[in-house]
N, C-alpha and C. Protein backbone atom coordinates (compact mmCIF):
# COMPACT_ATOMS: atom_id res chain seq x y z
N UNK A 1 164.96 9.78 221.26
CA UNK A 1 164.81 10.41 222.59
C UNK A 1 166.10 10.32 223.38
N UNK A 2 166.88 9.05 223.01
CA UNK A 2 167.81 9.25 224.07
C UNK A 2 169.03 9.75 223.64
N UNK A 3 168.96 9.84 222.30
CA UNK A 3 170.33 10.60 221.49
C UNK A 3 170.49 12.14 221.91
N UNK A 4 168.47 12.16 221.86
CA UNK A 4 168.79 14.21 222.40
C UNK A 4 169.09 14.24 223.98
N UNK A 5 169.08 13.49 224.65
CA UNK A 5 168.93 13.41 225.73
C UNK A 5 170.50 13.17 226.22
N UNK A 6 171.45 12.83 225.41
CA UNK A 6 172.65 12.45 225.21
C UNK A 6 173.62 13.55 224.79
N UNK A 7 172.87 14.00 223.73
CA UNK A 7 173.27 15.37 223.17
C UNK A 7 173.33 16.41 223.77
N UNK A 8 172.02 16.64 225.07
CA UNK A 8 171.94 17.71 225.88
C UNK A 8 172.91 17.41 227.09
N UNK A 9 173.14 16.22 227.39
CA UNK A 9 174.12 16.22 228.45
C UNK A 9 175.52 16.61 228.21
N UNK A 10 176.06 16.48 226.78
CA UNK A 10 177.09 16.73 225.95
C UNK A 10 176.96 18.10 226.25
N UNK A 11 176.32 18.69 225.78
CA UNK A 11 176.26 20.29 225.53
C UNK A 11 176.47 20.90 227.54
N UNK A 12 175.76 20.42 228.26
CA UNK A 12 176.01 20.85 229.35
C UNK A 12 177.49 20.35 230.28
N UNK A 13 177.65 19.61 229.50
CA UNK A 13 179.26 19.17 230.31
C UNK A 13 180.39 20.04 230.00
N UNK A 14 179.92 20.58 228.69
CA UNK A 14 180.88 21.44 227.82
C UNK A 14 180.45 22.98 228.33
N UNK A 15 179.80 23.12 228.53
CA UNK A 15 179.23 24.69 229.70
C UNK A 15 179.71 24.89 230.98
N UNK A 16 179.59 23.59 231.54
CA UNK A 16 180.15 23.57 232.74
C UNK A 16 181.26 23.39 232.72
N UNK A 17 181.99 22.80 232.03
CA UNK A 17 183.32 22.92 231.83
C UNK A 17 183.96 24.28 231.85
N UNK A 18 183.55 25.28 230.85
CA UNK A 18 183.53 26.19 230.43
C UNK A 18 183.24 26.89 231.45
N UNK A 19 182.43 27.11 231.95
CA UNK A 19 182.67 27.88 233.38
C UNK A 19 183.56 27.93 234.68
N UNK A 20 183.50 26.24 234.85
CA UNK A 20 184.64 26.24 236.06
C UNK A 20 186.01 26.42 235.57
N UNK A 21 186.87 26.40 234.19
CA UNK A 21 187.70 26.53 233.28
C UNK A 21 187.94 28.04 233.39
N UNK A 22 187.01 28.90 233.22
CA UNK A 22 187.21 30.03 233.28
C UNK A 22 187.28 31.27 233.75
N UNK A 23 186.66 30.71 234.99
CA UNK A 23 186.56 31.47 236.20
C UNK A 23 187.99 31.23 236.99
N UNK A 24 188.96 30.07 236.52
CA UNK A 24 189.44 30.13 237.81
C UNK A 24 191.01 30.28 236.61
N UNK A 25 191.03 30.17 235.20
CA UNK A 25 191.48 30.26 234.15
C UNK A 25 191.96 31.68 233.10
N UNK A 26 190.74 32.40 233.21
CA UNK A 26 190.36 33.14 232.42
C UNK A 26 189.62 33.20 230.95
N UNK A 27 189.53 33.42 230.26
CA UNK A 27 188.84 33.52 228.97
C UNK A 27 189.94 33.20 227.78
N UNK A 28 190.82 33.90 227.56
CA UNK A 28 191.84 33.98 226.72
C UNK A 28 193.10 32.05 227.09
N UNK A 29 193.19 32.14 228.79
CA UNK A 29 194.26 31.21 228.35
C UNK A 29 193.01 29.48 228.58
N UNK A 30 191.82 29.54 228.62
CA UNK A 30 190.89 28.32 228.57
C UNK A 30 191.09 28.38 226.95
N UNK A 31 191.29 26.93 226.67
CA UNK A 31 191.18 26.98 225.06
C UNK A 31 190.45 25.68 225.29
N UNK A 32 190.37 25.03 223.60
CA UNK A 32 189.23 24.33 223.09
C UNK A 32 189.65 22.82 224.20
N UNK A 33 190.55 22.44 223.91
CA UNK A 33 190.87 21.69 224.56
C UNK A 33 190.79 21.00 225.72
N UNK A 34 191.33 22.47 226.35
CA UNK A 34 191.14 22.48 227.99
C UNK A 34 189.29 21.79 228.09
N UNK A 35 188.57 22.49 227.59
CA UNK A 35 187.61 22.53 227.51
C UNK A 35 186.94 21.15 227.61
N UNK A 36 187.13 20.47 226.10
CA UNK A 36 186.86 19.02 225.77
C UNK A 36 187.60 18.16 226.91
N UNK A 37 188.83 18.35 227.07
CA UNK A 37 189.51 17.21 228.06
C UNK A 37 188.74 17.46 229.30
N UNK A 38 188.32 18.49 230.16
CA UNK A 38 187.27 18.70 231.46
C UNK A 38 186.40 17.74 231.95
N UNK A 39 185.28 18.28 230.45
CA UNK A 39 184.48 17.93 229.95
C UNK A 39 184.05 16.26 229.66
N UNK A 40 185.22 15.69 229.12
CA UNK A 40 184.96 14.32 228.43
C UNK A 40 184.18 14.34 227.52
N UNK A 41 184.72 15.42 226.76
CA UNK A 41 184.35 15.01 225.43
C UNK A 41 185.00 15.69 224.38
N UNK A 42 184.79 14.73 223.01
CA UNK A 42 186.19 15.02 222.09
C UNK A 42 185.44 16.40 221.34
N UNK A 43 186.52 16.68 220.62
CA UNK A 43 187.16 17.66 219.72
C UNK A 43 185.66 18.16 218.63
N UNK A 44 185.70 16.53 218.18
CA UNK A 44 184.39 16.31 217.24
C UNK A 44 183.06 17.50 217.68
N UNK A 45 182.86 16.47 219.14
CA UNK A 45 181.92 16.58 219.79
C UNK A 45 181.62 18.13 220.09
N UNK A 46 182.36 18.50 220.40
CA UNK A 46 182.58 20.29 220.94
C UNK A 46 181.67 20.89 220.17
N UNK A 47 182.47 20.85 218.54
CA UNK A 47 182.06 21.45 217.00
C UNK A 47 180.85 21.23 216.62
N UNK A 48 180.43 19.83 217.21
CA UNK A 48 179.09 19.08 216.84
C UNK A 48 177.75 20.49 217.02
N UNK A 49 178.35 21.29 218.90
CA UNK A 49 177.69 21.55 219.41
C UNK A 49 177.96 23.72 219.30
N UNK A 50 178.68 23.82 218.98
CA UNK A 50 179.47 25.19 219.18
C UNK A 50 180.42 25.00 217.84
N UNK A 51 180.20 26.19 217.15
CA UNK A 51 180.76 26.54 215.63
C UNK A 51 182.11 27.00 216.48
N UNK A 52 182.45 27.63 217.64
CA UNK A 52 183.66 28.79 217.96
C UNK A 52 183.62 28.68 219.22
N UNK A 53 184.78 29.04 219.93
CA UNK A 53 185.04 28.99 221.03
C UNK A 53 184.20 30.60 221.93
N UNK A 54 184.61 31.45 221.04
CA UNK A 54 183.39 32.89 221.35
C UNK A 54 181.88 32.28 221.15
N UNK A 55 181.25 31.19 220.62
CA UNK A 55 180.05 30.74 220.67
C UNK A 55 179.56 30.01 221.58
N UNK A 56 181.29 29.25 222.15
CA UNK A 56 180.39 28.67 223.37
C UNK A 56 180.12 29.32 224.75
N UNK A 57 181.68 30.84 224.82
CA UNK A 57 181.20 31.94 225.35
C UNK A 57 180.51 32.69 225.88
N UNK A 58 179.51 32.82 224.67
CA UNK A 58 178.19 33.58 224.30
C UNK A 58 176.85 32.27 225.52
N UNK A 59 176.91 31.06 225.14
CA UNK A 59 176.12 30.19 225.54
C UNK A 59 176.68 30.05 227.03
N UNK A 60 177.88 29.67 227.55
CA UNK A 60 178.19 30.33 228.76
C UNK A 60 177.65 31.11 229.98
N UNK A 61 177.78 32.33 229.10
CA UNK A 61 177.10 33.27 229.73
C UNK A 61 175.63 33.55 230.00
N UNK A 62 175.45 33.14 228.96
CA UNK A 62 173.57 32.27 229.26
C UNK A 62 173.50 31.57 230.36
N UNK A 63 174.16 30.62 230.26
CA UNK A 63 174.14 29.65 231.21
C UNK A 63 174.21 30.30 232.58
N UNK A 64 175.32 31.03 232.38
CA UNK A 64 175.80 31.39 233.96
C UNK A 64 175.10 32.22 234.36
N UNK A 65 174.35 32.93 233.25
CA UNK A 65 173.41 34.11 233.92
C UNK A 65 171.74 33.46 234.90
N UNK A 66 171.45 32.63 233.87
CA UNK A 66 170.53 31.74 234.10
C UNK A 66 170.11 30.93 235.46
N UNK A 67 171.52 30.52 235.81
CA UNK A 67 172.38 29.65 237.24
C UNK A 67 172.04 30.46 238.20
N UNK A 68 172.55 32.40 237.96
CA UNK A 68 172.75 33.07 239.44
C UNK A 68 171.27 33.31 239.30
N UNK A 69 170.15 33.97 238.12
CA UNK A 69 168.91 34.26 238.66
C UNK A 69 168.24 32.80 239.68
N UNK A 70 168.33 31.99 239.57
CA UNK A 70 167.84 30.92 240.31
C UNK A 70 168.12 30.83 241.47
N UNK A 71 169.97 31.09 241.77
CA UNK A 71 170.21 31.14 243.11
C UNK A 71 169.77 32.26 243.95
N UNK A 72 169.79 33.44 243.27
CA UNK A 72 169.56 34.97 244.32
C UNK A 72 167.78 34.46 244.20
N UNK A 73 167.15 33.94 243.22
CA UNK A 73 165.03 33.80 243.70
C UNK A 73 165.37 32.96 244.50
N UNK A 74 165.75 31.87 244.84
CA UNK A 74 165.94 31.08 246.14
C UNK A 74 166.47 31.31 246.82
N UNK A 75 167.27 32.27 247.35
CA UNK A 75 168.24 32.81 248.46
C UNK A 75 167.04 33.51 249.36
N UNK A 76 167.23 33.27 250.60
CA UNK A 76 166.51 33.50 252.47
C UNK A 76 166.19 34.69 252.18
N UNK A 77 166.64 35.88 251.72
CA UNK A 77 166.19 37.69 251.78
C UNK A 77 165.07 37.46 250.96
N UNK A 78 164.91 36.86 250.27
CA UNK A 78 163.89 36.83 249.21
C UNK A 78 162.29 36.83 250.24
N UNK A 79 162.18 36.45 251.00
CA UNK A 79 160.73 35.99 252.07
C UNK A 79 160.87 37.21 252.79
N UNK A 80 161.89 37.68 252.78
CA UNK A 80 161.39 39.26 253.92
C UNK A 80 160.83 40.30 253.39
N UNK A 81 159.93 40.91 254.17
CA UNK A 81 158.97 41.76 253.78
C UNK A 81 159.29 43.06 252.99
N UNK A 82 160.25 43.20 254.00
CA UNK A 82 161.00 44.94 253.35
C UNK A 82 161.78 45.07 252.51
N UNK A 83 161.41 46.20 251.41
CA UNK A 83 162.61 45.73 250.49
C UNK A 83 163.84 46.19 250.96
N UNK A 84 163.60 47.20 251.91
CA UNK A 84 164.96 47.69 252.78
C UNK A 84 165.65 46.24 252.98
N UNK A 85 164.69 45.36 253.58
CA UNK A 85 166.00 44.33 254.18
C UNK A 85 165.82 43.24 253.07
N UNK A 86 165.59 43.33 251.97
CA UNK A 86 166.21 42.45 251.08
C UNK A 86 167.16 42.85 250.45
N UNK A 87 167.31 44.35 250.28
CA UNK A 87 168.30 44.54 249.90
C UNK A 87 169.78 44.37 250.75
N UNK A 88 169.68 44.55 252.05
CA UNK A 88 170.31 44.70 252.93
C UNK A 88 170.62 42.77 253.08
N UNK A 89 169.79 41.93 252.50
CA UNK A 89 170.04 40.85 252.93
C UNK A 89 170.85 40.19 251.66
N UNK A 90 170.54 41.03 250.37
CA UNK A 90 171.53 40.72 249.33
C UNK A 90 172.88 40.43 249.83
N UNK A 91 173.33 42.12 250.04
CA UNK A 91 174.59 41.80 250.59
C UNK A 91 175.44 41.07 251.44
N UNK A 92 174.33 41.22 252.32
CA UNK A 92 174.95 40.18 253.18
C UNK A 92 174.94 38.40 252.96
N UNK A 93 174.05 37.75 251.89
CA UNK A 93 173.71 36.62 251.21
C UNK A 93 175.59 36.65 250.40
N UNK A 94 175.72 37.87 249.39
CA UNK A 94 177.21 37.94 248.66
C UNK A 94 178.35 37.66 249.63
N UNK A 95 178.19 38.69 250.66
CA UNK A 95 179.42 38.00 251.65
C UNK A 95 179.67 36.75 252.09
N UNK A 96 178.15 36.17 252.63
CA UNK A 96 178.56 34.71 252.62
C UNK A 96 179.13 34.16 251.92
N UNK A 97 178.84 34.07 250.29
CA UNK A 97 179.18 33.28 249.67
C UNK A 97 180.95 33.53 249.53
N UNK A 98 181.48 34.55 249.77
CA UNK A 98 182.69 34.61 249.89
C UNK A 98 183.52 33.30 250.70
N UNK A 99 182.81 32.55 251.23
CA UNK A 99 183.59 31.82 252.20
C UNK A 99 183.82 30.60 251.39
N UNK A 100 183.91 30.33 250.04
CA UNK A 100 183.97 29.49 249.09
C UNK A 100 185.51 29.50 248.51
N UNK A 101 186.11 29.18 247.38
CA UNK A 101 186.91 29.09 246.68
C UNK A 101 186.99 29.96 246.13
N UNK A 102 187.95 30.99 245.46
CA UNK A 102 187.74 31.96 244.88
C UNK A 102 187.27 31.88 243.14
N UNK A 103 187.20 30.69 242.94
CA UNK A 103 186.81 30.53 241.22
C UNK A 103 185.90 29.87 241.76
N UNK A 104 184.85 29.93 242.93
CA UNK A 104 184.02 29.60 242.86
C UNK A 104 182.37 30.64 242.82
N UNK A 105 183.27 32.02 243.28
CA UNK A 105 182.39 32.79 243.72
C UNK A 105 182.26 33.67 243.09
N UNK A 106 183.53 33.82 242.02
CA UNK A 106 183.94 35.10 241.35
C UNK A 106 182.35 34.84 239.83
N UNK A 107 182.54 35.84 239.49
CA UNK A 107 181.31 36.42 238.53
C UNK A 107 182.16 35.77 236.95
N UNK A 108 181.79 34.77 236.25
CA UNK A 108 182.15 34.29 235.14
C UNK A 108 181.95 35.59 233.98
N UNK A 109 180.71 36.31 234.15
CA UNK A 109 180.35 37.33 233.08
C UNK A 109 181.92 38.07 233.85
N UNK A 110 182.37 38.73 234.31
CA UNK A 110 183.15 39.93 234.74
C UNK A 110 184.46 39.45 234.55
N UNK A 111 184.40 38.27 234.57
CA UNK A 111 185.94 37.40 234.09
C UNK A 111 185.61 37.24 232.71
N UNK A 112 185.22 37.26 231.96
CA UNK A 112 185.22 37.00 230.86
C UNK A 112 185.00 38.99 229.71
N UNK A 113 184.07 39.34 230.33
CA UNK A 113 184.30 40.82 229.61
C UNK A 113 185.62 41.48 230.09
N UNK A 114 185.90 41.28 231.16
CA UNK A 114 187.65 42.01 231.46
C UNK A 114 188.61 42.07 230.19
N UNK A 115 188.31 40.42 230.00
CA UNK A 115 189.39 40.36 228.68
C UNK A 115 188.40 40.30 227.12
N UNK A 116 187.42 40.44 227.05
CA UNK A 116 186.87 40.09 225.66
C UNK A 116 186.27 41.19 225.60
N UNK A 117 186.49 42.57 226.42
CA UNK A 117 185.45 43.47 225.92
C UNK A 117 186.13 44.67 224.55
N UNK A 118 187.42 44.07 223.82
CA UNK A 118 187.55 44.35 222.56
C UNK A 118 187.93 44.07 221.67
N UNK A 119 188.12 42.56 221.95
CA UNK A 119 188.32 41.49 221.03
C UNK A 119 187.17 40.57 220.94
N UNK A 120 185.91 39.96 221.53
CA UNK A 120 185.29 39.34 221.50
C UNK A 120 183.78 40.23 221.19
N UNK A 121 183.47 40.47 220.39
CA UNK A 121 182.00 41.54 220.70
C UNK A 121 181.14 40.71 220.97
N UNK A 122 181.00 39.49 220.73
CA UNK A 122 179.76 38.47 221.04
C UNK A 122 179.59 38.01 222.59
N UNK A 123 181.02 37.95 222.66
CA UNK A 123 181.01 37.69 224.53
C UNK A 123 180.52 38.99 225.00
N UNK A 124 181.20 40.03 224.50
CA UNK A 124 181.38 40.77 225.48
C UNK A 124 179.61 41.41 225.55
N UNK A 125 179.11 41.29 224.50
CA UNK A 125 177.40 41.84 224.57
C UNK A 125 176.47 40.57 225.45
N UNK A 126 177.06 39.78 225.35
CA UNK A 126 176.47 38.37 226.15
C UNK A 126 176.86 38.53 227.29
N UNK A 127 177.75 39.06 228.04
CA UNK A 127 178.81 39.32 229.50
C UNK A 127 177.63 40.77 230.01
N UNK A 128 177.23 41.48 229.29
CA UNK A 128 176.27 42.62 229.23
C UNK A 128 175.14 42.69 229.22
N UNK A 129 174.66 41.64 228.43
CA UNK A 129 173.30 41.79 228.98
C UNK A 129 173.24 40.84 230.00
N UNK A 130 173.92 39.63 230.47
CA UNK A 130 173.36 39.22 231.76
C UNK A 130 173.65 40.12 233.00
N UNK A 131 174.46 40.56 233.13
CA UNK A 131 174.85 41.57 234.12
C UNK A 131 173.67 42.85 234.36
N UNK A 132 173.64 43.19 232.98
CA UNK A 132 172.53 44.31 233.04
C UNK A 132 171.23 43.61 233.62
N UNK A 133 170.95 42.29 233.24
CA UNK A 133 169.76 41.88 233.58
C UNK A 133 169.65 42.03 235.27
N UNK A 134 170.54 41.65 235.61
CA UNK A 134 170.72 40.80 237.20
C UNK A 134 170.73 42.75 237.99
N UNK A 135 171.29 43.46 237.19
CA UNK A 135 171.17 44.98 238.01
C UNK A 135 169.45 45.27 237.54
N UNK A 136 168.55 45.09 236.86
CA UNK A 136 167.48 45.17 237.35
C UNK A 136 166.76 44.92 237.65
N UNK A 137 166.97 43.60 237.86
CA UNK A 137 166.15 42.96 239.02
C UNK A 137 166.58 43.40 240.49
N UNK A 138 167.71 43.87 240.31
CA UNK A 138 167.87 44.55 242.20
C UNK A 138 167.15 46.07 241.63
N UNK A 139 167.39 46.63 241.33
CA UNK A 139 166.52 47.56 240.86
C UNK A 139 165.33 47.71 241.03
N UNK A 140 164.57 46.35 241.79
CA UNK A 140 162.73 46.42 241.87
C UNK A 140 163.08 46.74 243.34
N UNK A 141 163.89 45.98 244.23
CA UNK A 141 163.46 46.46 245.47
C UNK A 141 164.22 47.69 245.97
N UNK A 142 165.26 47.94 245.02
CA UNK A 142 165.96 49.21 245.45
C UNK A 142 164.66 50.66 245.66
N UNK A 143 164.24 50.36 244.26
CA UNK A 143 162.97 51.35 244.00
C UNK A 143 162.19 51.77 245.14
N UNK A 144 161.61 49.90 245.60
CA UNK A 144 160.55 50.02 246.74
C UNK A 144 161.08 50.68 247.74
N UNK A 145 162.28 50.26 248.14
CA UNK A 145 162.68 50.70 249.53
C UNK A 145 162.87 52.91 249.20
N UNK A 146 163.09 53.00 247.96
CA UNK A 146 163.24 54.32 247.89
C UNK A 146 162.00 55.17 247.90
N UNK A 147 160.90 54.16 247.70
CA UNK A 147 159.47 54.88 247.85
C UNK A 147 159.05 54.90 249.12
N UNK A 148 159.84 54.35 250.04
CA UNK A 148 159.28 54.19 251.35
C UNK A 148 160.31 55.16 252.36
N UNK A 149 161.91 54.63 251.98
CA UNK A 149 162.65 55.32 252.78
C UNK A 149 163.44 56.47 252.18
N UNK A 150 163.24 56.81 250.82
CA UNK A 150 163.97 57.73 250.45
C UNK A 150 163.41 58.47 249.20
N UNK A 151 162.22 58.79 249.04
CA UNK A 151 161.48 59.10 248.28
C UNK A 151 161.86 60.47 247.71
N UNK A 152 162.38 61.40 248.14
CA UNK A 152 163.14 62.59 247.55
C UNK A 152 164.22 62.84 246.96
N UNK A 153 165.07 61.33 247.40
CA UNK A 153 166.34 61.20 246.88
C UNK A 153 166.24 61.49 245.32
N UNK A 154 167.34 61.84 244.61
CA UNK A 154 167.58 62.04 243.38
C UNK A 154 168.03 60.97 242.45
N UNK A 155 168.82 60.18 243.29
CA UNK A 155 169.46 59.12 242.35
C UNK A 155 168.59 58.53 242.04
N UNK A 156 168.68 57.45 241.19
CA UNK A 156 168.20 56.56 240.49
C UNK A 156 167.98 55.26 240.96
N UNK A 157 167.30 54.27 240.73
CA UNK A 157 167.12 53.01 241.46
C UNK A 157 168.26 52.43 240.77
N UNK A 158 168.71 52.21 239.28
CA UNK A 158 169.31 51.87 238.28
C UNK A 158 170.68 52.01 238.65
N UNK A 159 171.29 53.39 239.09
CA UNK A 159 172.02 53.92 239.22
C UNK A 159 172.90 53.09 240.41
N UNK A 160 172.11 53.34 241.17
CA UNK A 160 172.51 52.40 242.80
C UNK A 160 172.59 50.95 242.01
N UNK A 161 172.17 50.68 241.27
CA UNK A 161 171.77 48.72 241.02
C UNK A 161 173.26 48.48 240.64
N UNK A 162 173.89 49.72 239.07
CA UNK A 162 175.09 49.62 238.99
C UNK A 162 176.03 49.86 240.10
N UNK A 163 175.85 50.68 240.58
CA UNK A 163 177.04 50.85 241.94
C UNK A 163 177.30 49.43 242.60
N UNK A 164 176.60 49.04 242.93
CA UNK A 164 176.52 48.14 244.11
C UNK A 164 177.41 46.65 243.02
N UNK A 165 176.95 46.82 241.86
CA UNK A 165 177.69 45.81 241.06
C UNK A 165 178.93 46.17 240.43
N UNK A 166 179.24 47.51 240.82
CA UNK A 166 180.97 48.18 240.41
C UNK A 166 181.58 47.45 241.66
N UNK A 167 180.65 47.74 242.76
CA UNK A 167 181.18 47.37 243.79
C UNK A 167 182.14 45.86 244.59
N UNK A 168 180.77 44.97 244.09
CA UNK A 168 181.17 43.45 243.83
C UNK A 168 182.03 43.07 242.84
N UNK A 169 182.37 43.70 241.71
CA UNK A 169 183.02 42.96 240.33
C UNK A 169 184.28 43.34 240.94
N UNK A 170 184.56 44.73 241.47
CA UNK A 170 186.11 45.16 241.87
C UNK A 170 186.66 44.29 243.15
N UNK A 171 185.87 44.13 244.16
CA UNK A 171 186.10 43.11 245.37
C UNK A 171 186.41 41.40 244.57
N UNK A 172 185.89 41.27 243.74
CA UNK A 172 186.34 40.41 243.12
C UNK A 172 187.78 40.23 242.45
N UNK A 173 187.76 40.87 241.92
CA UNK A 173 189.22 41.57 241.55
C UNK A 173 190.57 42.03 242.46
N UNK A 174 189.89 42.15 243.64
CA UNK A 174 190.88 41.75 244.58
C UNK A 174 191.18 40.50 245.03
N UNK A 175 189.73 40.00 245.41
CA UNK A 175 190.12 38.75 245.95
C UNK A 175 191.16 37.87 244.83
N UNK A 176 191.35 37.83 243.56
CA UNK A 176 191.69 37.47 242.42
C UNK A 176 193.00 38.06 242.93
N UNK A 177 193.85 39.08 243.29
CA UNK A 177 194.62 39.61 243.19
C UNK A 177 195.75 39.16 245.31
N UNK A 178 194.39 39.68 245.76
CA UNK A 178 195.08 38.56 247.09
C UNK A 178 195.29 37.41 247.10
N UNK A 179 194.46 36.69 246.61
CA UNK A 179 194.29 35.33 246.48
C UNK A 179 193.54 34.81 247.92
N UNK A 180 192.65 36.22 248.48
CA UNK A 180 191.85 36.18 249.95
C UNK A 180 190.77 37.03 249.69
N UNK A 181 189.71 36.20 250.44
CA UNK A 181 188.63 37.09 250.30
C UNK A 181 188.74 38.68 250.97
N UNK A 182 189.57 38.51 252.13
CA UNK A 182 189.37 39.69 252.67
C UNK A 182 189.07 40.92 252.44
N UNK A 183 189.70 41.38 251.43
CA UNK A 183 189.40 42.93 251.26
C UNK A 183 188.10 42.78 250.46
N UNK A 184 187.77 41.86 249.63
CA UNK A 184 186.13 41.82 249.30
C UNK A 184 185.29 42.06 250.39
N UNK A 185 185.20 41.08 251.52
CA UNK A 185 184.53 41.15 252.39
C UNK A 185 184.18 42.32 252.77
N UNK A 186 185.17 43.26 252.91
CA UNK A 186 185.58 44.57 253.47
C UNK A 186 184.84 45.70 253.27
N UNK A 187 185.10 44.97 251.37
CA UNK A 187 184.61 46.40 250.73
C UNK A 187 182.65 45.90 250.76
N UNK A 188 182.46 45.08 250.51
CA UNK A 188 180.89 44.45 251.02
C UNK A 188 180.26 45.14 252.13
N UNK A 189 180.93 44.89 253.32
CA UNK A 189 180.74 45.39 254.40
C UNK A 189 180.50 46.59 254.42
N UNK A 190 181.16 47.64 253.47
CA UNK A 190 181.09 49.18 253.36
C UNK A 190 180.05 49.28 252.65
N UNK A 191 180.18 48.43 251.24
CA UNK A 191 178.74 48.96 250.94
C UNK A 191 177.37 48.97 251.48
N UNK A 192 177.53 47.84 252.20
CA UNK A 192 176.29 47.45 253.16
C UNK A 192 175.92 48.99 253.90
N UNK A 193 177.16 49.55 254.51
CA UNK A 193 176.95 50.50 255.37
C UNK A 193 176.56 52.10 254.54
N UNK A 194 177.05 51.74 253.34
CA UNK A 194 176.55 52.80 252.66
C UNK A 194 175.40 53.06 251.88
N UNK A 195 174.61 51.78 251.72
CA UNK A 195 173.41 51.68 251.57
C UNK A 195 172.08 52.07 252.71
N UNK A 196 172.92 51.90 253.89
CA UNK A 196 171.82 52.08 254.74
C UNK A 196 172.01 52.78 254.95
N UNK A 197 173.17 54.22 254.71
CA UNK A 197 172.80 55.64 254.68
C UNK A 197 172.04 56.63 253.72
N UNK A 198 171.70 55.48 252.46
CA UNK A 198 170.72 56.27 251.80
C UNK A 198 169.64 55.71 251.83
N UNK A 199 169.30 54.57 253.01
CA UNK A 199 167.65 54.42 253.44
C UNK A 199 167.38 54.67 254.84
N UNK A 200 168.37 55.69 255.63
CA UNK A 200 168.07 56.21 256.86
C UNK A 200 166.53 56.20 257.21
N UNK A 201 165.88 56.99 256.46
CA UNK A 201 164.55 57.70 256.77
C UNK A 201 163.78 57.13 256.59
């Protein structure tokens, strides 16, 4: 009992490693190492747990996908009635979190498919489906609010779910590139405003 119990803490030190490593790192220059030395734990140990560095990747992104569904079901928009204003409270929940570190806030899946989406196929389908997952679950209240406030519209609930996440991954990419949240914020702010022009009614 306490070996697995030992074993699982091993395995999660090496995830978390792996995440804060790579978010603020990238994918390509985090190597095994970096990893184990984080971590505190050896070389052995890694292999014990992960055949490849794209395997622990792949588990990664599990992880990290796993992490944000928990935080956005517990995040405050979640208790409001409308899906208008949960959606509306998404965004504004993302901006907050801007006020963090920038490898703290940035999207591990979107840092990691940037560079592995044609050299890594295991990441990069693991970087894909959590992403895809997390766009449809906004996708349930996008829907609602479109049955209520925009019911003729043409687009897609899906459609908007991706937008709104072109939207965040590129603000990310700035902030990465300013080394300031600001123009994220910015572009947040717009989308906010452009969402509530397609639930006017």
């Amino acid at each position: 009992m306490a070996r697995t119990r030992n074993s699982l803490e091993t395995r999660t030190k090496l995830l978390d490693a792996a995440r804060d490593l790579i978010r603020a790192k990238g994918y390509s220059a985090t190597t095994v190492d970096d990893i184990c030395q984080a971590a505190g734990v050896t070389k052995g140990g890694f292999f014990h747990h992960f055949e490849s560095k794209d395997q622990l990747g792949v588990a990664a992104a599990e992880q990290f996908s796993n992490m944000a569904e928990q935080i956005f079901a517990a995040a405050p928009y979640q208790a409001l009635e409308d899906p208008r204003d949960r959606l509306f409270g998404y965004i504004d929940f993302r901006i907050a979190m801007l006020g963090a570190e920038i490898s703290q806030y940035t999207c591990l899946l979107g840092t990691m498919v940037q560079e592995a989406y044609a050299t890594h196929p295991s990441v990069r389908e693991a970087c894909d489906a959590g992403m895809t997952a997390h766009v449809r679950e906004l996708a349930h209240d996008i829907e609602d609010a479109k049955l209520l406030y925009a019911p003729k519209a043409s687009w897609t609930s899906e459609s908007v779910g991706y937008f709104i996440q072109s939207v965040i991954q590129g603000a990310f990419i700035f902030a990465k590139a300013k080394q300031s949240p600001e123009v994220a914020v910015q572009s947040m702010m717009h989308l906010r405003r452009y969402l509530e022009s397609l639930f006017e009614h």
